[in-house]
N, C-alpha and C. Protein backbone atom coordinates (compact mmCIF):
# COMPACT_ATOMS: atom_id res chain seq x y z
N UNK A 1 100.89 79.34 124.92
CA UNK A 1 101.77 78.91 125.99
C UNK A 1 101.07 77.89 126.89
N UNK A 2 99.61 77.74 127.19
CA UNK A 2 98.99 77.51 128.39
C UNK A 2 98.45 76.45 127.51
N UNK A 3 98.63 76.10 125.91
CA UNK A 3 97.85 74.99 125.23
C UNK A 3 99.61 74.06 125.27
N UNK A 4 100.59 74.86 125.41
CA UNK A 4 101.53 73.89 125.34
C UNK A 4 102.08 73.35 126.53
N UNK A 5 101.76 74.16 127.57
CA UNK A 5 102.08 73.60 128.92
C UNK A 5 101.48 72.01 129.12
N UNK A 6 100.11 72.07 128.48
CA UNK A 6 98.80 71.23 128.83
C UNK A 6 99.35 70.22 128.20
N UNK A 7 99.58 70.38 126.90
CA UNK A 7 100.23 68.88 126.12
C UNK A 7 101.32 68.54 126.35
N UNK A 8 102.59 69.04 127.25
CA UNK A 8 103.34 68.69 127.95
C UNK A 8 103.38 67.76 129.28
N UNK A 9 102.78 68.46 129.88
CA UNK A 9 101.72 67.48 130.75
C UNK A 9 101.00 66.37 130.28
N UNK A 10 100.10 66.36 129.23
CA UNK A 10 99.71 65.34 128.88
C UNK A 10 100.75 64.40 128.38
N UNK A 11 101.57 64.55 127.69
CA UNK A 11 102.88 63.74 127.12
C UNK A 11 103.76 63.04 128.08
N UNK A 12 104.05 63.67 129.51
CA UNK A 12 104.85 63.22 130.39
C UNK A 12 103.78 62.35 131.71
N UNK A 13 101.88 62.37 130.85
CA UNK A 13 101.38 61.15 132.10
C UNK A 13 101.24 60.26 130.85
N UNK A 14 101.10 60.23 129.55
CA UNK A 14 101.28 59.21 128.49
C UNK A 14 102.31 58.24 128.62
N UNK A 15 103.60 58.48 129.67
CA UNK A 15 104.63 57.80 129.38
C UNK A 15 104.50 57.21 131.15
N UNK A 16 103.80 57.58 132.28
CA UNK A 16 103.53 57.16 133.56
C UNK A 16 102.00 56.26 133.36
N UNK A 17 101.48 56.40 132.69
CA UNK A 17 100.18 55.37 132.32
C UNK A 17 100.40 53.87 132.31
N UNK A 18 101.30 53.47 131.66
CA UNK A 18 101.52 51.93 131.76
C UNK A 18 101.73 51.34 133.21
N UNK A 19 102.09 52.53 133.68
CA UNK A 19 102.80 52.04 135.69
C UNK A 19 101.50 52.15 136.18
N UNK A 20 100.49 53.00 135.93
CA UNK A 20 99.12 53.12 136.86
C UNK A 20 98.26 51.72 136.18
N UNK A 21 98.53 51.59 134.88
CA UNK A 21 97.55 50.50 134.22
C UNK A 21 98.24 49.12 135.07
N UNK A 22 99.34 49.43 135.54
CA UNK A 22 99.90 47.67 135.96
C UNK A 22 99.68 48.25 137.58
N UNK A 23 99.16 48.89 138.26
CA UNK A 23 99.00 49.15 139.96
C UNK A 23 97.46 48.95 139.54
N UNK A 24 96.73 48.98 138.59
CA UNK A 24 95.43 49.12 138.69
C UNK A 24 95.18 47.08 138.46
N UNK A 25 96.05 46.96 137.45
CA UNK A 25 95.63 45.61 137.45
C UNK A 25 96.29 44.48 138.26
N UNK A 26 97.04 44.85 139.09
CA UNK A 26 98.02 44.10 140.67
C UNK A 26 96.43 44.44 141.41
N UNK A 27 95.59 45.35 141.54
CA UNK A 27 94.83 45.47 142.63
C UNK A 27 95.51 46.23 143.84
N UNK A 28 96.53 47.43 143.12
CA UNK A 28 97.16 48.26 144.14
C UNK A 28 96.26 49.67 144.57
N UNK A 29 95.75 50.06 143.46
CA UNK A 29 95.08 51.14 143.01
C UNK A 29 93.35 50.47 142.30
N UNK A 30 92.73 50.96 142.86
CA UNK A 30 91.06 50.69 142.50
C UNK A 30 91.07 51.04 141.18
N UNK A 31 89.81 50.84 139.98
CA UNK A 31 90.05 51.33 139.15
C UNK A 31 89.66 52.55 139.13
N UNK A 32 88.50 52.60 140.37
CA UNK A 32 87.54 54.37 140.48
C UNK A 32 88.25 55.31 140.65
N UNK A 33 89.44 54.90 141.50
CA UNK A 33 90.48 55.91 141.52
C UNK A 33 91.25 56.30 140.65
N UNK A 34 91.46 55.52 139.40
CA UNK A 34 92.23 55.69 138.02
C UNK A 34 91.51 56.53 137.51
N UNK A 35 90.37 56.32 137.23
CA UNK A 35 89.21 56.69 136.17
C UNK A 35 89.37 58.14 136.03
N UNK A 36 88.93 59.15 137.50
CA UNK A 36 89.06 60.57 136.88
C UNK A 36 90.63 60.93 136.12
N UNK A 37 91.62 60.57 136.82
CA UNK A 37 92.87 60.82 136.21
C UNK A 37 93.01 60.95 134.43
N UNK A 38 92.55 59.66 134.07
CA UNK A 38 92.48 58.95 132.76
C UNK A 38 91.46 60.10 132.08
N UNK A 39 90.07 60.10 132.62
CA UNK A 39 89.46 61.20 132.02
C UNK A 39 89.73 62.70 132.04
N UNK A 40 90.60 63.20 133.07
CA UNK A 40 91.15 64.78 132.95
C UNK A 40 92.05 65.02 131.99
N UNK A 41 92.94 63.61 131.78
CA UNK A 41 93.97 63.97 130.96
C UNK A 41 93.17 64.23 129.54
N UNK A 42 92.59 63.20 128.99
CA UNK A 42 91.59 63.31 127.57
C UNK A 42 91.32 64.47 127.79
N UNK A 43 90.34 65.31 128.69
CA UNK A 43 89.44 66.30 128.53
C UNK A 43 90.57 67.58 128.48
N UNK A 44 92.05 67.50 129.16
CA UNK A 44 92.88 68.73 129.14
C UNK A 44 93.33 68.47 127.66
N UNK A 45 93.60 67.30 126.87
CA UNK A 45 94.15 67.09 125.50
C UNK A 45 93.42 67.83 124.84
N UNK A 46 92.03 67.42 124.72
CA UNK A 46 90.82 67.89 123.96
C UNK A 46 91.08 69.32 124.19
N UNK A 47 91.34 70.44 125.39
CA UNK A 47 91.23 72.06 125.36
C UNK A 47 92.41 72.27 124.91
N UNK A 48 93.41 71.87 125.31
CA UNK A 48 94.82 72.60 124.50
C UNK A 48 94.69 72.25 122.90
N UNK A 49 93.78 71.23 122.46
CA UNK A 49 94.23 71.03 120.96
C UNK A 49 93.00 72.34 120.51
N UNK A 50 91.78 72.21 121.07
CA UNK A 50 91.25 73.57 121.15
C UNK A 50 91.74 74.90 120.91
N UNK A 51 92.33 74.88 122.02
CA UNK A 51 93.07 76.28 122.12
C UNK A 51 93.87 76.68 121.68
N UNK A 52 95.33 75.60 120.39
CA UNK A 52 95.71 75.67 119.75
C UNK A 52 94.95 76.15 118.56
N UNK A 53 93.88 75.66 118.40
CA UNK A 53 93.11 75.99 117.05
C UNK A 53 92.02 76.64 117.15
N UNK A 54 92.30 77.73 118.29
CA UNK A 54 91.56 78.76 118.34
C UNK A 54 89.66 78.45 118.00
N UNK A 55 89.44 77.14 118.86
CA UNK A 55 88.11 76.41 119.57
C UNK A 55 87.40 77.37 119.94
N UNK A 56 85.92 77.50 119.93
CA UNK A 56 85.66 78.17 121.46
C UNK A 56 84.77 76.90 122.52
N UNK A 57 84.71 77.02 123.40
CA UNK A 57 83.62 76.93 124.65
C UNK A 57 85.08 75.54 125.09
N UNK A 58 86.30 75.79 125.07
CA UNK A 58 87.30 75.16 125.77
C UNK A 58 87.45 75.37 127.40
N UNK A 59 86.61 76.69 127.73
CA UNK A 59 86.75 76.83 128.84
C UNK A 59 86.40 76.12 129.95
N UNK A 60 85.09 75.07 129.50
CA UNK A 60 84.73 74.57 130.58
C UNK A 60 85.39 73.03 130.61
N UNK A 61 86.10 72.63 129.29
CA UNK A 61 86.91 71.72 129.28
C UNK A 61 88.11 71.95 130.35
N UNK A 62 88.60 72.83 129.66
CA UNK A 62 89.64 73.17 130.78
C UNK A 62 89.51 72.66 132.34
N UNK A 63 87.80 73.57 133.11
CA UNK A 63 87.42 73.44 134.19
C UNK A 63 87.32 71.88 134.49
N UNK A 64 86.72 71.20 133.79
CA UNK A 64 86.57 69.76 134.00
C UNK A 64 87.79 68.88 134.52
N UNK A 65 88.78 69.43 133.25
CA UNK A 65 89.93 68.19 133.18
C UNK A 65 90.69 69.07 134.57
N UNK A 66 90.46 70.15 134.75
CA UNK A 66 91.29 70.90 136.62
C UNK A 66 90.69 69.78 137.75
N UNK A 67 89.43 69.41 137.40
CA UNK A 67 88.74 68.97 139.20
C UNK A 67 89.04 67.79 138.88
N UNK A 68 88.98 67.32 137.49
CA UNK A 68 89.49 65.28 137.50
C UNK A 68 90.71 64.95 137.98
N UNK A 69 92.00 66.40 137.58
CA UNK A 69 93.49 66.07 137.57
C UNK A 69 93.40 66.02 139.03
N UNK A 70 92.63 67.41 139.76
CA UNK A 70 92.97 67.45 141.01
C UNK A 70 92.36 66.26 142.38
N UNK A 71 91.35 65.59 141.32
CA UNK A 71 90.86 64.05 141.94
C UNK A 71 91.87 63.39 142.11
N UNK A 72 92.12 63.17 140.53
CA UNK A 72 93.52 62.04 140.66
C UNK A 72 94.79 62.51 141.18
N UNK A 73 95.06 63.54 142.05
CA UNK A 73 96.07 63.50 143.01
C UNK A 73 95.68 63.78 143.98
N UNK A 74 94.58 63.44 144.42
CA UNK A 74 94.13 63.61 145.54
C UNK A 74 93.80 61.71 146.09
N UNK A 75 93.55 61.32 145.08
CA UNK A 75 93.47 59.88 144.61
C UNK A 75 94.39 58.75 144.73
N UNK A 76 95.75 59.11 144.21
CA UNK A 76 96.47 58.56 143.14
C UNK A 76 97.90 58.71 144.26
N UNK A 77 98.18 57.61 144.52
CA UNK A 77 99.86 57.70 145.48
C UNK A 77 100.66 59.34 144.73
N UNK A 78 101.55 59.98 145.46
CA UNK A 78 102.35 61.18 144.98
C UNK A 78 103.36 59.87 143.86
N UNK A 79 103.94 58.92 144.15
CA UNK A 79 104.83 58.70 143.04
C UNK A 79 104.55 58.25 141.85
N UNK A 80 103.24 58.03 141.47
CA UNK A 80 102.74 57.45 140.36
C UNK A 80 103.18 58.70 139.45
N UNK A 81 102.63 60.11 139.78
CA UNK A 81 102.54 61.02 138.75
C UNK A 81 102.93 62.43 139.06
N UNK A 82 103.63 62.16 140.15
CA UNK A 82 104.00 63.34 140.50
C UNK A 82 104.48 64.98 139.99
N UNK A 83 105.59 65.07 138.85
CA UNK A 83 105.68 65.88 138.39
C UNK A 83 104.34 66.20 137.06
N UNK A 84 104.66 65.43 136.63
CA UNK A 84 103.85 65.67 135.35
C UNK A 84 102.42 66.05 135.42
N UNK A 85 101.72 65.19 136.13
CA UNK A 85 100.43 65.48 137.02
C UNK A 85 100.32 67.01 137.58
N UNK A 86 101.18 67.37 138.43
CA UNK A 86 101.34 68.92 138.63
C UNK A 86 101.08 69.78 137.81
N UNK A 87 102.01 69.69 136.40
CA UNK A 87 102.05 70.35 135.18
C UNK A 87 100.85 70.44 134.60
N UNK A 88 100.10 69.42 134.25
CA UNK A 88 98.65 69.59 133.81
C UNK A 88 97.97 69.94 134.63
N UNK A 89 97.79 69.74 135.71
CA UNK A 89 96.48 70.43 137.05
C UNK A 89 97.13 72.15 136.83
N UNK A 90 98.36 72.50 136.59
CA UNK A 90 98.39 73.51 136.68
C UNK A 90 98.03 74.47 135.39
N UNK A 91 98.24 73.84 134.10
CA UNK A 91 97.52 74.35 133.05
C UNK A 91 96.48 73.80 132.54
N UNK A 92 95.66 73.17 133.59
CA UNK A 92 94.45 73.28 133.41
C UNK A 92 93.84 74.48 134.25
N UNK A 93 94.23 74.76 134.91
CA UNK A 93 93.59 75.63 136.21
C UNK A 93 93.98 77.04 135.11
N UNK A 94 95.20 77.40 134.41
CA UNK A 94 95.20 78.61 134.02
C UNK A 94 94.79 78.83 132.61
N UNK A 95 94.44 77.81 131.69
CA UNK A 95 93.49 77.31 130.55
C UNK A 95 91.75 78.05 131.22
N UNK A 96 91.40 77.54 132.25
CA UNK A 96 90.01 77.34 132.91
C UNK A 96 90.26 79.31 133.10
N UNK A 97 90.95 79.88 133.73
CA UNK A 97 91.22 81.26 134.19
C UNK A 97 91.21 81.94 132.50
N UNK A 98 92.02 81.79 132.02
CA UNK A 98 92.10 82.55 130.69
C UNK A 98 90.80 82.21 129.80
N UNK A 99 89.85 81.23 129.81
CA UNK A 99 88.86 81.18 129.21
C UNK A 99 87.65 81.95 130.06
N UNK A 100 87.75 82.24 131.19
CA UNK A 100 86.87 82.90 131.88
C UNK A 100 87.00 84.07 132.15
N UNK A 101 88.03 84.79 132.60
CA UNK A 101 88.38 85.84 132.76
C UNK A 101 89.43 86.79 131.81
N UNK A 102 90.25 86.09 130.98
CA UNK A 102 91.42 86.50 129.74
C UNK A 102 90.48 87.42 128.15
N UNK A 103 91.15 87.77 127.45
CA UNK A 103 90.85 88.47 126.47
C UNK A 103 89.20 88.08 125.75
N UNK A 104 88.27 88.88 126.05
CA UNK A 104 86.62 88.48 125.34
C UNK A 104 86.93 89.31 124.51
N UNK A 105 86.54 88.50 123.54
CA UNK A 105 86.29 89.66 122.15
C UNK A 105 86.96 90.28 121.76
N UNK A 106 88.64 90.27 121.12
CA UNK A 106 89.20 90.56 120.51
C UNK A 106 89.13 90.78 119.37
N UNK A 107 89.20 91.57 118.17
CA UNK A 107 89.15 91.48 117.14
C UNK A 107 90.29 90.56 115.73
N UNK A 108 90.10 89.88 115.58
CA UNK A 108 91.51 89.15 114.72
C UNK A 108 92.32 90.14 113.98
């Protein structure tokens, strides 16, 4: 559920990217300020495709792509990415929880 939330999220800033790539190159938006955004999304892609395929050590992916997403809206105007952005900061944050605290050592 929490690997499909993530690629949902990732899918709906795939289609808001061209609007940040043309505010970044107007000189509306810095690029330093793009940068973590651009890199949380990769690093939340990388744990949900993980966590789809039953990866391990996704957890700290998870953690990563939480503090970049939550850069880049901390960063990043609210209308650039507003919903979608939400969606991934939020399954990254419960990706990062379920790899730390969720089921250790289950048996298959």
């Amino acid at each position: 559920m929490i690997a499909c939330v993530g690629l949902a999220g990732y899918v709906g800033m795939l289609f808001r990217f061209p609007v940040l790539v043309q505010m970044v190159q107007a000189g509306e938006i810095a690029v330093v300020k793009a940068v973590p955004t651009v890199i949380g999304a990769l690093c939340l892609l990388v744990a949900c495709l993980g966590l789809l395929l039953r990866r391990p050590a996704r957890r700290w992916l998870f953690v990563v792509a939480a503090v970049l997403l939550l850069a880049g809206l901390l960063w990043l105007p609210t209308l650039v990415f507003s919903f979608w952005l939400w969606i991934a900061v939020v399954a990254a944050l419960a990706g990062a929880l379920l790899g730390f605290v969720g089921g250790r050592g289950t048996a298959a």
